[in-house]
PDB file of N, CA and C in Angstrom:
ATOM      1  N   UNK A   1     100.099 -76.025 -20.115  1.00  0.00           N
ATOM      2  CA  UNK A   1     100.620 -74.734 -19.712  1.00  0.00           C
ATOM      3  C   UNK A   1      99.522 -73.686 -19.695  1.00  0.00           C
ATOM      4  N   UNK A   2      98.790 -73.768 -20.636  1.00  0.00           N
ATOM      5  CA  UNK A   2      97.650 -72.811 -20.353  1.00  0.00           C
ATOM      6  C   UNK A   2      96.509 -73.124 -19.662  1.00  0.00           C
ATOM      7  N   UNK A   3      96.290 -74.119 -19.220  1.00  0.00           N
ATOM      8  CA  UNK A   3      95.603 -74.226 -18.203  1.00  0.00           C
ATOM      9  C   UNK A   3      96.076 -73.872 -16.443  1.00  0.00           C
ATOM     10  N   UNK A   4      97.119 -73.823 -16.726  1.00  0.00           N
ATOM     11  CA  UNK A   4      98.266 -73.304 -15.484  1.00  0.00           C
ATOM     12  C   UNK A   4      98.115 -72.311 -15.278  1.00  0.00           C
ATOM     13  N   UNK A   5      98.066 -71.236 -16.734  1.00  0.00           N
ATOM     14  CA  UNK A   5      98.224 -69.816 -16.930  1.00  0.00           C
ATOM     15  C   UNK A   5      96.761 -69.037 -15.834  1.00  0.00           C
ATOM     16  N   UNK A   6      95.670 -70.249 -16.795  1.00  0.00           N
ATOM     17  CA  UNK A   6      94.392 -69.522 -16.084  1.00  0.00           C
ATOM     18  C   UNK A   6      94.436 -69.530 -14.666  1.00  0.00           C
ATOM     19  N   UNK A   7      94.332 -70.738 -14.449  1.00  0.00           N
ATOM     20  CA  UNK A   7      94.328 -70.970 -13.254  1.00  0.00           C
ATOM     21  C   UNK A   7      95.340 -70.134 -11.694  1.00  0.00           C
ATOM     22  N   UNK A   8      96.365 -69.631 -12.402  1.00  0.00           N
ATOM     23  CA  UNK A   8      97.376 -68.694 -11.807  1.00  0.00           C
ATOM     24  C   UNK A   8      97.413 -67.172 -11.539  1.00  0.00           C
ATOM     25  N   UNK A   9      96.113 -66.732 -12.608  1.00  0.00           N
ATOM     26  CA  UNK A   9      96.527 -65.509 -13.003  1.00  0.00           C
ATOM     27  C   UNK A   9      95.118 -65.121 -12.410  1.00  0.00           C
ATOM     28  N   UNK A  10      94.808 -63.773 -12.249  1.00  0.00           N
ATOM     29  CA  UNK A  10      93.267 -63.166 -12.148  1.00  0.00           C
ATOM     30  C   UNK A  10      93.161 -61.724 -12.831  1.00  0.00           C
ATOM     31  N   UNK A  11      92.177 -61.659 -13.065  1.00  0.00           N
ATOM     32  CA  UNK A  11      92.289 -60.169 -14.330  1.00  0.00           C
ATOM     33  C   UNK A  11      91.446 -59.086 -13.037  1.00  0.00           C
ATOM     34  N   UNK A  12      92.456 -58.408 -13.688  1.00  0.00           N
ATOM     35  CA  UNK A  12      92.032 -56.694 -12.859  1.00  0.00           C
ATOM     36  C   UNK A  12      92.406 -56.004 -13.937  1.00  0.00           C
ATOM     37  N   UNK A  13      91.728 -54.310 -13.186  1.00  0.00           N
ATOM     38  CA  UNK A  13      92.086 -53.201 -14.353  1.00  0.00           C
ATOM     39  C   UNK A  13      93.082 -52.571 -14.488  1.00  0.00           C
ATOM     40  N   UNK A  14      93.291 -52.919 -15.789  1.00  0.00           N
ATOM     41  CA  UNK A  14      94.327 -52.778 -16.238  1.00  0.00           C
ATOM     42  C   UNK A  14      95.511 -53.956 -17.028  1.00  0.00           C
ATOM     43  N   UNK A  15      94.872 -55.397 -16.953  1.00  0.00           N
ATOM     44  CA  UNK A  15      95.535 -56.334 -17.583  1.00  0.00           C
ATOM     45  C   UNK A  15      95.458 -57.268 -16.082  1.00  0.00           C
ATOM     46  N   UNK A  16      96.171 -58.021 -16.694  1.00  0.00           N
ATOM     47  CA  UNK A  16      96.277 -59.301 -15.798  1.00  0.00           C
ATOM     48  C   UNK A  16      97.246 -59.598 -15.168  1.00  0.00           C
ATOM     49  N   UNK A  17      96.925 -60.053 -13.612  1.00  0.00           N
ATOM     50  CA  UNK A  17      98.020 -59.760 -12.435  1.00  0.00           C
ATOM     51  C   UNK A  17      97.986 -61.298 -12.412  1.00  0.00           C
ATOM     52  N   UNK A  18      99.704 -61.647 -11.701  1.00  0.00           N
ATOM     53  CA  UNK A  18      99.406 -63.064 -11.193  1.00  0.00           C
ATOM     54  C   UNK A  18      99.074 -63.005 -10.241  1.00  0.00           C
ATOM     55  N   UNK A  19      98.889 -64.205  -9.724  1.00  0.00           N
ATOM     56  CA  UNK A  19      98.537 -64.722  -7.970  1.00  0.00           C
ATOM     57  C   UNK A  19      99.313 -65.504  -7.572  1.00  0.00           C
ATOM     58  N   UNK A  20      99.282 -65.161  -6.508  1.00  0.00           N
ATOM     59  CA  UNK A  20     100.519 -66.438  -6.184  1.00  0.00           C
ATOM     60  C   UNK A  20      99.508 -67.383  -4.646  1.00  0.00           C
ATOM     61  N   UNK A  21     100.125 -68.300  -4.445  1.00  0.00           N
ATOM     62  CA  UNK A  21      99.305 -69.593  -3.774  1.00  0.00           C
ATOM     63  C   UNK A  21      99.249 -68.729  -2.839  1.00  0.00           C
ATOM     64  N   UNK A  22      99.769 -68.068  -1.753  1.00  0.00           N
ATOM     65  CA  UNK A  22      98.834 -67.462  -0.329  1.00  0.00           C
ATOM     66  C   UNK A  22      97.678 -66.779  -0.610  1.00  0.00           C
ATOM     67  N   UNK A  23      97.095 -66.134  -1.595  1.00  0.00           N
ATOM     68  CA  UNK A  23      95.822 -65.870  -1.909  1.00  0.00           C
ATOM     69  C   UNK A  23      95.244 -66.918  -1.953  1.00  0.00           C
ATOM     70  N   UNK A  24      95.492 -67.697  -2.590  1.00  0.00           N
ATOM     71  CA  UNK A  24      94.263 -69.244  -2.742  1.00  0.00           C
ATOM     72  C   UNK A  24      94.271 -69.273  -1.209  1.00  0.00           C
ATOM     73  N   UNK A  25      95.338 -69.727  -0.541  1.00  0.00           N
ATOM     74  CA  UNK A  25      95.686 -70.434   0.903  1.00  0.00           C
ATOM     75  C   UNK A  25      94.202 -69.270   1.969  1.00  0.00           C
ATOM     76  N   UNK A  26      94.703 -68.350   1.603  1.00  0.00           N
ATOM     77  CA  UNK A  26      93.936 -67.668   2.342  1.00  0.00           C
ATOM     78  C   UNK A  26      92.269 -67.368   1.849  1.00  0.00           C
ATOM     79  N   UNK A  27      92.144 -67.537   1.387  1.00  0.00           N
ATOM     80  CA  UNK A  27      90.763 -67.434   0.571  1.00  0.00           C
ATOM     81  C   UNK A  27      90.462 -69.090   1.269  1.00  0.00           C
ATOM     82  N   UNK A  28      90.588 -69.563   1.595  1.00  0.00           N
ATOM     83  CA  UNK A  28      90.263 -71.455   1.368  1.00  0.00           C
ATOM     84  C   UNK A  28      89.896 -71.038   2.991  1.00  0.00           C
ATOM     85  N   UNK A  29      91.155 -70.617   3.709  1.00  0.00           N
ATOM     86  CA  UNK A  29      90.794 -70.511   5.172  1.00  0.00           C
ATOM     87  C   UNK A  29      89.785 -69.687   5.668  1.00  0.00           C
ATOM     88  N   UNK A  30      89.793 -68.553   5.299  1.00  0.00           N
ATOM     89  CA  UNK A  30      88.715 -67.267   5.384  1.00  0.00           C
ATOM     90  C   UNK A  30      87.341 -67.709   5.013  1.00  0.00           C
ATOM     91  N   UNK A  31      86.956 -69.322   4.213  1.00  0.00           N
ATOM     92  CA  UNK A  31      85.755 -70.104   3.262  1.00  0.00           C
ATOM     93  C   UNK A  31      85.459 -70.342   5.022  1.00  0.00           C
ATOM     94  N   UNK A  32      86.261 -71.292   5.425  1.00  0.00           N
ATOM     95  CA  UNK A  32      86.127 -72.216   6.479  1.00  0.00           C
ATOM     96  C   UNK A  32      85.771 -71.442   7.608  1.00  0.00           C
ATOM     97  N   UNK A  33      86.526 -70.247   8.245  1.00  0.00           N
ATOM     98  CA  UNK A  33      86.066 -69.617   9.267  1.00  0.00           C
ATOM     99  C   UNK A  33      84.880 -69.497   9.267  1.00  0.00           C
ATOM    100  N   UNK A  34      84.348 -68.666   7.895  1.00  0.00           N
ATOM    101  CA  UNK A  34      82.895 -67.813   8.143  1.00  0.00           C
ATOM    102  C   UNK A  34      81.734 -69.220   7.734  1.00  0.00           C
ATOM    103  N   UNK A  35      81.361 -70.000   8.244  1.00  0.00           N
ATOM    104  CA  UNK A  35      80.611 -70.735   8.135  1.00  0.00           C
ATOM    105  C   UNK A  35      79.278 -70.271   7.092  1.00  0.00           C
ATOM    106  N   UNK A  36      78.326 -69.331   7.419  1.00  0.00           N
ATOM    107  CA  UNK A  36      77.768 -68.141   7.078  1.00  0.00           C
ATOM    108  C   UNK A  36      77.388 -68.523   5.715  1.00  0.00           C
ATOM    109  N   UNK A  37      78.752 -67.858   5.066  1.00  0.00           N
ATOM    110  CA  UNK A  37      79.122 -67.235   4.168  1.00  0.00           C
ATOM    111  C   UNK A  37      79.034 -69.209   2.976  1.00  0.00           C
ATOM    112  N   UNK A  38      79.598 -69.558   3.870  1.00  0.00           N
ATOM    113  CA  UNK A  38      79.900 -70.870   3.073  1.00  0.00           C
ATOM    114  C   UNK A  38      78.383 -71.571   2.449  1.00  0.00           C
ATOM    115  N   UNK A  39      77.461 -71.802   4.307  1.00  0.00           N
ATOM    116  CA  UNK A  39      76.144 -72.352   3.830  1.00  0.00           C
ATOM    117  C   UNK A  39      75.478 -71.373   2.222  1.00  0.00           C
ATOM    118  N   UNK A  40      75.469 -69.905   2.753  1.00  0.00           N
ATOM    119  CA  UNK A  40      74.777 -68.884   1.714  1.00  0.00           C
ATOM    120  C   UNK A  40      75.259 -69.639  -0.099  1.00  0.00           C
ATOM    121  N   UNK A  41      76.318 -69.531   0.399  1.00  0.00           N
ATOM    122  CA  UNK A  41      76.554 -70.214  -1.417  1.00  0.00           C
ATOM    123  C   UNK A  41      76.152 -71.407  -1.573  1.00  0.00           C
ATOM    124  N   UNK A  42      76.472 -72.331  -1.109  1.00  0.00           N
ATOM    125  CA  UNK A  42      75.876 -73.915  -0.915  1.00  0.00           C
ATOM    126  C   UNK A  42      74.634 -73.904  -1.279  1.00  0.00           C
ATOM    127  N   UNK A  43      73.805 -72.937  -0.534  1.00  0.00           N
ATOM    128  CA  UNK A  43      72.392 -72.675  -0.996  1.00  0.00           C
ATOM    129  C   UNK A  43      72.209 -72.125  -2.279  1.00  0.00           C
ATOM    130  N   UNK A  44      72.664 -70.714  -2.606  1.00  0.00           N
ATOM    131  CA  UNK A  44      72.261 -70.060  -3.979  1.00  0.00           C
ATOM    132  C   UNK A  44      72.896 -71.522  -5.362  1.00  0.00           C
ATOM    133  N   UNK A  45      73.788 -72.016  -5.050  1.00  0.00           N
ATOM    134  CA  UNK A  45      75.085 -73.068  -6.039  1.00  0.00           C
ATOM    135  C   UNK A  45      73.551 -74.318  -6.265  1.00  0.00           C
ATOM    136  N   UNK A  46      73.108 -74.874  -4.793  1.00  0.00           N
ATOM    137  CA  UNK A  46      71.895 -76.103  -5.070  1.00  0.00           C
ATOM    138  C   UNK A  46      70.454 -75.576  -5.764  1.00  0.00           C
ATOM    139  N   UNK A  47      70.770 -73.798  -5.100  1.00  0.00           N
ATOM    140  CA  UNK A  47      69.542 -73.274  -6.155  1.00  0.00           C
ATOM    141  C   UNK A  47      69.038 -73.661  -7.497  1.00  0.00           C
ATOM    142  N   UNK A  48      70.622 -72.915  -8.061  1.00  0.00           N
ATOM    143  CA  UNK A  48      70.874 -72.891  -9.318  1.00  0.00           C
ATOM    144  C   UNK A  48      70.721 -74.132 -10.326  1.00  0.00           C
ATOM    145  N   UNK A  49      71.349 -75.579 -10.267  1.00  0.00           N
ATOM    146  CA  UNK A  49      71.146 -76.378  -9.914  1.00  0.00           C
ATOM    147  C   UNK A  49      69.908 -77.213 -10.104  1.00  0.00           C
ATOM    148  N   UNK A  50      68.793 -76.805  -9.110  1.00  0.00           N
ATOM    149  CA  UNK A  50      67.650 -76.949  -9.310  1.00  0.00           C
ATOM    150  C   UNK A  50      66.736 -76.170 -10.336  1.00  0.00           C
ATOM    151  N   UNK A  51      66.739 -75.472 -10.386  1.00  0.00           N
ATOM    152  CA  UNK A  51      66.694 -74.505 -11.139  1.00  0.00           C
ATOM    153  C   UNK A  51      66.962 -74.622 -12.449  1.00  0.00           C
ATOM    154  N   UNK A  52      67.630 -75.058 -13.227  1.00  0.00           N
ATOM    155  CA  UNK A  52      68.365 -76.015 -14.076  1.00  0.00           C
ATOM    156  C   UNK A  52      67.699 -77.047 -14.355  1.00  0.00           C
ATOM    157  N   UNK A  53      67.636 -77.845 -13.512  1.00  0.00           N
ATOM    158  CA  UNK A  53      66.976 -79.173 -14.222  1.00  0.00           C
ATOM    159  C   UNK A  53      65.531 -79.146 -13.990  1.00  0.00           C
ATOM    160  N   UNK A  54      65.108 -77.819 -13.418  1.00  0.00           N
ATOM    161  CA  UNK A  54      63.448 -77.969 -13.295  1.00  0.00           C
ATOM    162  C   UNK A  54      63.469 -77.274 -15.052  1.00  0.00           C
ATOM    163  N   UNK A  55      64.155 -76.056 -15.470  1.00  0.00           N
ATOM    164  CA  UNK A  55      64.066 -75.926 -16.856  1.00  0.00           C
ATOM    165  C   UNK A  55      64.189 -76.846 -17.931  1.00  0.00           C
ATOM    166  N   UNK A  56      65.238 -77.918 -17.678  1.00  0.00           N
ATOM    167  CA  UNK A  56      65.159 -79.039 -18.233  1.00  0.00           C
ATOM    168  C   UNK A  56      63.928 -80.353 -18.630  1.00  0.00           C
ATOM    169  N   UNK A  57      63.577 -79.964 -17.641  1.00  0.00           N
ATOM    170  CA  UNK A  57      62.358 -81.057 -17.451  1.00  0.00           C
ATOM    171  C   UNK A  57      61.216 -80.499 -18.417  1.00  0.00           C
ATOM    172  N   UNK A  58      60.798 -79.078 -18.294  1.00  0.00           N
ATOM    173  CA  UNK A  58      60.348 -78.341 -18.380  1.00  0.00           C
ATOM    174  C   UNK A  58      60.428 -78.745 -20.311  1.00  0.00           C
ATOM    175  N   UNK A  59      61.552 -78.357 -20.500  1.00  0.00           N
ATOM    176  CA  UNK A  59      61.731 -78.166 -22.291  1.00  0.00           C
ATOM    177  C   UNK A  59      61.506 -79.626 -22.839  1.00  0.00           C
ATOM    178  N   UNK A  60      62.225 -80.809 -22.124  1.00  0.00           N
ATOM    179  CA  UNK A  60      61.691 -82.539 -22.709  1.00  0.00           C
ATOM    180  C   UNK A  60      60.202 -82.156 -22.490  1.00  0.00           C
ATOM    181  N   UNK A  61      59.334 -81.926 -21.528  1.00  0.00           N
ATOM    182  CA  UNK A  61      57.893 -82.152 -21.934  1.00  0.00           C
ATOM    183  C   UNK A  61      57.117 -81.145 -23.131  1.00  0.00           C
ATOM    184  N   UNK A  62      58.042 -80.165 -23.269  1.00  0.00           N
ATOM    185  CA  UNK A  62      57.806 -79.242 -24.071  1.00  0.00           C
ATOM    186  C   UNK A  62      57.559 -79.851 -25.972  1.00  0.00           C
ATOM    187  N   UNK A  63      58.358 -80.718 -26.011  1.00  0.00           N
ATOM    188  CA  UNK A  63      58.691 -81.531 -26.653  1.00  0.00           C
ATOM    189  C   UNK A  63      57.210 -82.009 -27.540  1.00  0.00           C
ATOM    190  N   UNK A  64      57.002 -83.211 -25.967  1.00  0.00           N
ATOM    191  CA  UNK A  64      55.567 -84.188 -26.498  1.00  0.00           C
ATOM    192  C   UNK A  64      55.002 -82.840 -26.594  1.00  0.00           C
ATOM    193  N   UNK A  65      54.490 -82.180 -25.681  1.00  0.00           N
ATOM    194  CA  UNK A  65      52.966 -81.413 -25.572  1.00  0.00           C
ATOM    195  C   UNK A  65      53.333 -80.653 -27.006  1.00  0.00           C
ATOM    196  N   UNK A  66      54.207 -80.354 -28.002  1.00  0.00           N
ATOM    197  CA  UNK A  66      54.258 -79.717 -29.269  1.00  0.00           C
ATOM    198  C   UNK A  66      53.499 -80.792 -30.608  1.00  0.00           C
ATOM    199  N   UNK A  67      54.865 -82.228 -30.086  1.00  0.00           N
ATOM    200  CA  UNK A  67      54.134 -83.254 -30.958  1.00  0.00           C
ATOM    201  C   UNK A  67      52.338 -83.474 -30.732  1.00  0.00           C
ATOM    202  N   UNK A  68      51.746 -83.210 -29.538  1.00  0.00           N
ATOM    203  CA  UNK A  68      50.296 -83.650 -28.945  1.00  0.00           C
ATOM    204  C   UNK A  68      49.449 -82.813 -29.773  1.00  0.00           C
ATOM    205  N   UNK A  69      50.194 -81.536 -29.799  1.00  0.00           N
ATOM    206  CA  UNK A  69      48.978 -80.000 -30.081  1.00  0.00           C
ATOM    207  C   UNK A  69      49.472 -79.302 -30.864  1.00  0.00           C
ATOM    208  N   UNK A  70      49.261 -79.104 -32.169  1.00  0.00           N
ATOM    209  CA  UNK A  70      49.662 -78.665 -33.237  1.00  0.00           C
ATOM    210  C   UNK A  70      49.879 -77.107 -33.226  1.00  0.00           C
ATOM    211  N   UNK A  71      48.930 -76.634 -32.372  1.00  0.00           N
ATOM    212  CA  UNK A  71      48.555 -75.030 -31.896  1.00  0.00           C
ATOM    213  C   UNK A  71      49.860 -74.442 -31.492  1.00  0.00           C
ATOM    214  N   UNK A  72      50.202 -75.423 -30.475  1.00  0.00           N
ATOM    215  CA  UNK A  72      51.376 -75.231 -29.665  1.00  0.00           C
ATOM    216  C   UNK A  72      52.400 -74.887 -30.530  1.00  0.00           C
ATOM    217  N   UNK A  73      52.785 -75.931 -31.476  1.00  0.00           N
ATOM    218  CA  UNK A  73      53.912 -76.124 -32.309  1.00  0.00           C
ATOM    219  C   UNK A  73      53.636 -75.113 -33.251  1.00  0.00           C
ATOM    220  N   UNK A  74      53.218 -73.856 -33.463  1.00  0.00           N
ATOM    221  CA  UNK A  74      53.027 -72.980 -34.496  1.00  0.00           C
ATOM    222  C   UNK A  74      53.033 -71.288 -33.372  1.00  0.00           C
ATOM    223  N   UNK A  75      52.750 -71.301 -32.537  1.00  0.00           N
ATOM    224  CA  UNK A  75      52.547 -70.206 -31.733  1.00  0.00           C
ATOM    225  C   UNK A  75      53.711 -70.312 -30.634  1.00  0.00           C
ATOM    226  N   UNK A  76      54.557 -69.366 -30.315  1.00  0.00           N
ATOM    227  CA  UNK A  76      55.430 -69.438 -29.661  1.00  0.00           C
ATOM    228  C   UNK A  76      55.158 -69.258 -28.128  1.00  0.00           C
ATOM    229  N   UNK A  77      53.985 -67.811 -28.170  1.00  0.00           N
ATOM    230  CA  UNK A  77      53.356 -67.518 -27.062  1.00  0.00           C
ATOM    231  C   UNK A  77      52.742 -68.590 -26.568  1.00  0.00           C
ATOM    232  N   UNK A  78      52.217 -69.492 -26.786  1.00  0.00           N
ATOM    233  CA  UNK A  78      51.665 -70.900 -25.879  1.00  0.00           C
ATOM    234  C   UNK A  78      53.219 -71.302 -25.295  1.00  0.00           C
ATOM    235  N   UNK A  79      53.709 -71.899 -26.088  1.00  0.00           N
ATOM    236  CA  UNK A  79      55.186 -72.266 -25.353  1.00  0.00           C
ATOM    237  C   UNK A  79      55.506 -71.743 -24.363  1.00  0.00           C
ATOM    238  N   UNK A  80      55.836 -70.214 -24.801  1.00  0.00           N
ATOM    239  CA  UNK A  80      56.058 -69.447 -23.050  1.00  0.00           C
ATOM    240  C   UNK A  80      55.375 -69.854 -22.081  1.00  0.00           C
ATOM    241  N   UNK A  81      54.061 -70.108 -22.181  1.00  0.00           N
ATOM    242  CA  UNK A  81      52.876 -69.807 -21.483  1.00  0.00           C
ATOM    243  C   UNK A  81      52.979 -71.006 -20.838  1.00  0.00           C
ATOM    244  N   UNK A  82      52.961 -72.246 -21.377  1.00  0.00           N
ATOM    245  CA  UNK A  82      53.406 -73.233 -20.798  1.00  0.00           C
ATOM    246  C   UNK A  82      54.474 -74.013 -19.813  1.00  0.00           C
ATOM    247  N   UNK A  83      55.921 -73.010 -20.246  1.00  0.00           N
ATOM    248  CA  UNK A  83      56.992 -73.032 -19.293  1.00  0.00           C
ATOM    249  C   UNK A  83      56.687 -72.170 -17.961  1.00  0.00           C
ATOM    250  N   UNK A  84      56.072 -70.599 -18.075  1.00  0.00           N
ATOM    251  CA  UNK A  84      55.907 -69.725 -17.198  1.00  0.00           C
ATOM    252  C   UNK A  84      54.995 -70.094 -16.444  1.00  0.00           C
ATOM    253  N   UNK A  85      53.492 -71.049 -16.756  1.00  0.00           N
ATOM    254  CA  UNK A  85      52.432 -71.869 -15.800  1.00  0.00           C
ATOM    255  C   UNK A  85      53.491 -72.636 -14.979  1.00  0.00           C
ATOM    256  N   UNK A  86      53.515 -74.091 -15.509  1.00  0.00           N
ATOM    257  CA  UNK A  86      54.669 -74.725 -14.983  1.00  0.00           C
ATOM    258  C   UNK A  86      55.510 -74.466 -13.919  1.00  0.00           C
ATOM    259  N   UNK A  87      56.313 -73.473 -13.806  1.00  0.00           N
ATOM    260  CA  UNK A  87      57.173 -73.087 -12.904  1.00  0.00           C
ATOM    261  C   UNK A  87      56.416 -72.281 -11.739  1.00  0.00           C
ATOM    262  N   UNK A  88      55.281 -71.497 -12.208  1.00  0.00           N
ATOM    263  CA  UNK A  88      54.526 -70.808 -10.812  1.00  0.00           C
ATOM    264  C   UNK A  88      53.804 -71.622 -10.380  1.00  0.00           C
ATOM    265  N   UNK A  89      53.514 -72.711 -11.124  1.00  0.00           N
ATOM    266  CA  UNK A  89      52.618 -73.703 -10.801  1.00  0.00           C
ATOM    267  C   UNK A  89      53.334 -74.626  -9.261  1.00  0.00           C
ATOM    268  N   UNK A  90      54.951 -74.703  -9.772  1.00  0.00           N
ATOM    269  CA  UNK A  90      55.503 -75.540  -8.654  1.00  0.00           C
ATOM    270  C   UNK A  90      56.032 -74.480  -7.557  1.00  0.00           C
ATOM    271  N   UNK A  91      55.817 -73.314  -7.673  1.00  0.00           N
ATOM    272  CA  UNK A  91      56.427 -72.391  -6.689  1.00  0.00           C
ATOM    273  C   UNK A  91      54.941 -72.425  -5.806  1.00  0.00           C
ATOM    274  N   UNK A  92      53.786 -72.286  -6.088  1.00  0.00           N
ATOM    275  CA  UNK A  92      52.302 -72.109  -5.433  1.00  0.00           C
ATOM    276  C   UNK A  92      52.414 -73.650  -4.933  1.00  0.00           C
ATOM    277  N   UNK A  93      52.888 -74.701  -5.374  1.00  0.00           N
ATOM    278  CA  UNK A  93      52.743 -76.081  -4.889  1.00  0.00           C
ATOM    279  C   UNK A  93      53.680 -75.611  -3.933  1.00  0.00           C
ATOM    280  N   UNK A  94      55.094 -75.469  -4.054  1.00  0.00           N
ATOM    281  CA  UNK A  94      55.362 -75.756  -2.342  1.00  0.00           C
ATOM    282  C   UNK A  94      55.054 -74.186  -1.772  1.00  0.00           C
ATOM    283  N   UNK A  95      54.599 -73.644  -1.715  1.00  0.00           N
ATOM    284  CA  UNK A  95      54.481 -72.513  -0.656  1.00  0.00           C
ATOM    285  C   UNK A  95      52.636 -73.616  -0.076  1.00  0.00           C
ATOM    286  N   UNK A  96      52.026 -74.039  -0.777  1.00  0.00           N
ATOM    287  CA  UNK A  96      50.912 -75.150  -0.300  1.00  0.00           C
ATOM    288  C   UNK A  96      51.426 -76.281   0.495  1.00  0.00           C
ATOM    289  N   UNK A  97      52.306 -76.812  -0.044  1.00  0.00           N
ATOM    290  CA  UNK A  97      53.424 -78.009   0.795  1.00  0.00           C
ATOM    291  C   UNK A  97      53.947 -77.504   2.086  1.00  0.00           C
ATOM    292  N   UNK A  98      54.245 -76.460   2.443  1.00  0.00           N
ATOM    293  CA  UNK A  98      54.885 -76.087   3.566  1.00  0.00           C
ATOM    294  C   UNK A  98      54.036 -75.525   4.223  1.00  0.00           C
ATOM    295  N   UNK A  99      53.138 -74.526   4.094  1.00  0.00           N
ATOM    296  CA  UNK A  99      51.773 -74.298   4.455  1.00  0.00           C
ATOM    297  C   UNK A  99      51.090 -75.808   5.187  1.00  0.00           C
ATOM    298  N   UNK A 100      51.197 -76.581   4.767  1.00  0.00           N
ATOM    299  CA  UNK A 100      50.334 -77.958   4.898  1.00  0.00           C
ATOM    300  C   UNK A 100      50.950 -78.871   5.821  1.00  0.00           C
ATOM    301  N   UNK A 101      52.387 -78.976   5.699  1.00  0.00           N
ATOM    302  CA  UNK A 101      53.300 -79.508   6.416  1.00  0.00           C
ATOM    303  C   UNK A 101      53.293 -78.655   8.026  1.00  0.00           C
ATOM    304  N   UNK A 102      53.234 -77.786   8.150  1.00  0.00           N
ATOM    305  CA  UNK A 102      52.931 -76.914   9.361  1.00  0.00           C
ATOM    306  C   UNK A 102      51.626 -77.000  10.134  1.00  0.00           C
ATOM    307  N   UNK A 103      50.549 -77.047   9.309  1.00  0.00           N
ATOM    308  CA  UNK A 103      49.533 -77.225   9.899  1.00  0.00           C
ATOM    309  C   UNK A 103      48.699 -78.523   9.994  1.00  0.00           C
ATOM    310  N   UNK A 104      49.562 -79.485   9.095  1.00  0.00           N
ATOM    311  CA  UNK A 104      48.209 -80.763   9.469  1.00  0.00           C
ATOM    312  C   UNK A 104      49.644 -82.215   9.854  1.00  0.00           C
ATOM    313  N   UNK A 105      50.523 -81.253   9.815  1.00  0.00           N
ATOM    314  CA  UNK A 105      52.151 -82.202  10.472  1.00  0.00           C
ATOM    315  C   UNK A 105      52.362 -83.251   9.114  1.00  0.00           C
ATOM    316  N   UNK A 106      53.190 -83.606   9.111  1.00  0.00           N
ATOM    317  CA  UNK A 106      53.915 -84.515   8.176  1.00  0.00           C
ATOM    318  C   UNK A 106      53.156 -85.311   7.566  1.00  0.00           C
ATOM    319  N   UNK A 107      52.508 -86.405   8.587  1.00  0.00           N
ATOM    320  CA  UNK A 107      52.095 -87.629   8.072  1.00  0.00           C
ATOM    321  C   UNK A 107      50.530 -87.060   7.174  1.00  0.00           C
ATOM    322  N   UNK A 108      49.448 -86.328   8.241  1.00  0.00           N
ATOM    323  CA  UNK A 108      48.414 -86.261   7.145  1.00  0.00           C
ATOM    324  C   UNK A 108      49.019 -85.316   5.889  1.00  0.00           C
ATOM    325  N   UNK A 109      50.156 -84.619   5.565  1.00  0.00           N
ATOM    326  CA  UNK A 109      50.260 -83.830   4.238  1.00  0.00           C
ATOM    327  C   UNK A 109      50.877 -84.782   3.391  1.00  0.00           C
ATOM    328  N   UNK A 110      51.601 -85.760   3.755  1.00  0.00           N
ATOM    329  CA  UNK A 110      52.026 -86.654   2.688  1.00  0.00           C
ATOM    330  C   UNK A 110      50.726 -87.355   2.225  1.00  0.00           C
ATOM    331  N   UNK A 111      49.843 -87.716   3.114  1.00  0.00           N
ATOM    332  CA  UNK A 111      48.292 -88.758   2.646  1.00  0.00           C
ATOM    333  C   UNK A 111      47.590 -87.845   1.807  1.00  0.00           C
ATOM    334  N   UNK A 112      47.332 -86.382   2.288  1.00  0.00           N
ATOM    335  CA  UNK A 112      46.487 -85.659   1.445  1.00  0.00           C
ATOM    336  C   UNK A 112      47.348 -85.420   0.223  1.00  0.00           C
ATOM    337  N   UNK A 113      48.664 -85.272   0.314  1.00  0.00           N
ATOM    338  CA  UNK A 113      49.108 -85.302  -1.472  1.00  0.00           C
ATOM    339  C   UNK A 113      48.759 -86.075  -2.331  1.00  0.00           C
ATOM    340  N   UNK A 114      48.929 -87.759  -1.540  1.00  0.00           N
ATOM    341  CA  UNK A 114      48.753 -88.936  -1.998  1.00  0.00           C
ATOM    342  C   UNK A 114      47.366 -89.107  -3.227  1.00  0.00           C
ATOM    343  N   UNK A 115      46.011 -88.098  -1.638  1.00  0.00           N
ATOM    344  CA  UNK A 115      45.069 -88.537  -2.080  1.00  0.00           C
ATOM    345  C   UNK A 115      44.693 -87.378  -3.682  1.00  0.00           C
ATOM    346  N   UNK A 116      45.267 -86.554  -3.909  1.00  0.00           N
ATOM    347  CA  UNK A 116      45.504 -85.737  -4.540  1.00  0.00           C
ATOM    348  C   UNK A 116      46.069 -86.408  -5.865  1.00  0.00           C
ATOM    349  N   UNK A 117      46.748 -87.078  -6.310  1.00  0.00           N
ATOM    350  CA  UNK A 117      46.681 -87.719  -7.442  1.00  0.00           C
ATOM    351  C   UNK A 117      45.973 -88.396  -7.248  1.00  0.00           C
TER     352      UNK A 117
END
């Protein structure tokens, strides 16, 4: 029942109004018309998302490189420093990736990555 409740109800000011199903109905159809509107979230939603598990990744290596370097594991400011490299590090990689992909076409930017490790 209270999961019914939430799901039924939406809060405005002043307390909480119900809804009744032609709001959903119409909200669902109004998704579908504006195409637009739909991709825009799809995008910011896979952002997020990514975004997410690049922080994730981010904190497991955070992990070893603490166990590796004792420095690390006592100073907090390295930590930051390490997550905040990291992440501009992969934002400067693909603005280089797409940069590269444009100008030397697909096949030589995948070889020069290659040759890059």
């Amino acid at each position: 029942k209270f999961r019914r409740f939430l799901i039924c109800t939406t809060m405005v000011e002043g307390g909480i109004a119900p809804v009744n199903k032609t709001e959903f109905t119409e909200l669902f159809r109004t998704i579908w018309k504006t195409p637009y509107i739909l991709r825009l979230a799809m995008t910011a939603g896979i952002g997020g998302l990514l975004f997410g598990y690049d922080t994730a990744v981010i904190s497991g290596a955070l992990l070893y490189i603490r166990d590796d370097f004792k420095s690390v594991d006592k100073h907090t400011w390295l930590q930051e420093l390490i997550v905040s490299t990291s992440v501009a590090a992969a934002i400067i990689g693909a603005a280089i990736g797409a940069w590269m992909n444009d100008s030397l076409g697909r096949k030589k930017a995948i070889l020069t990555a290659v040759d890059m490790n």
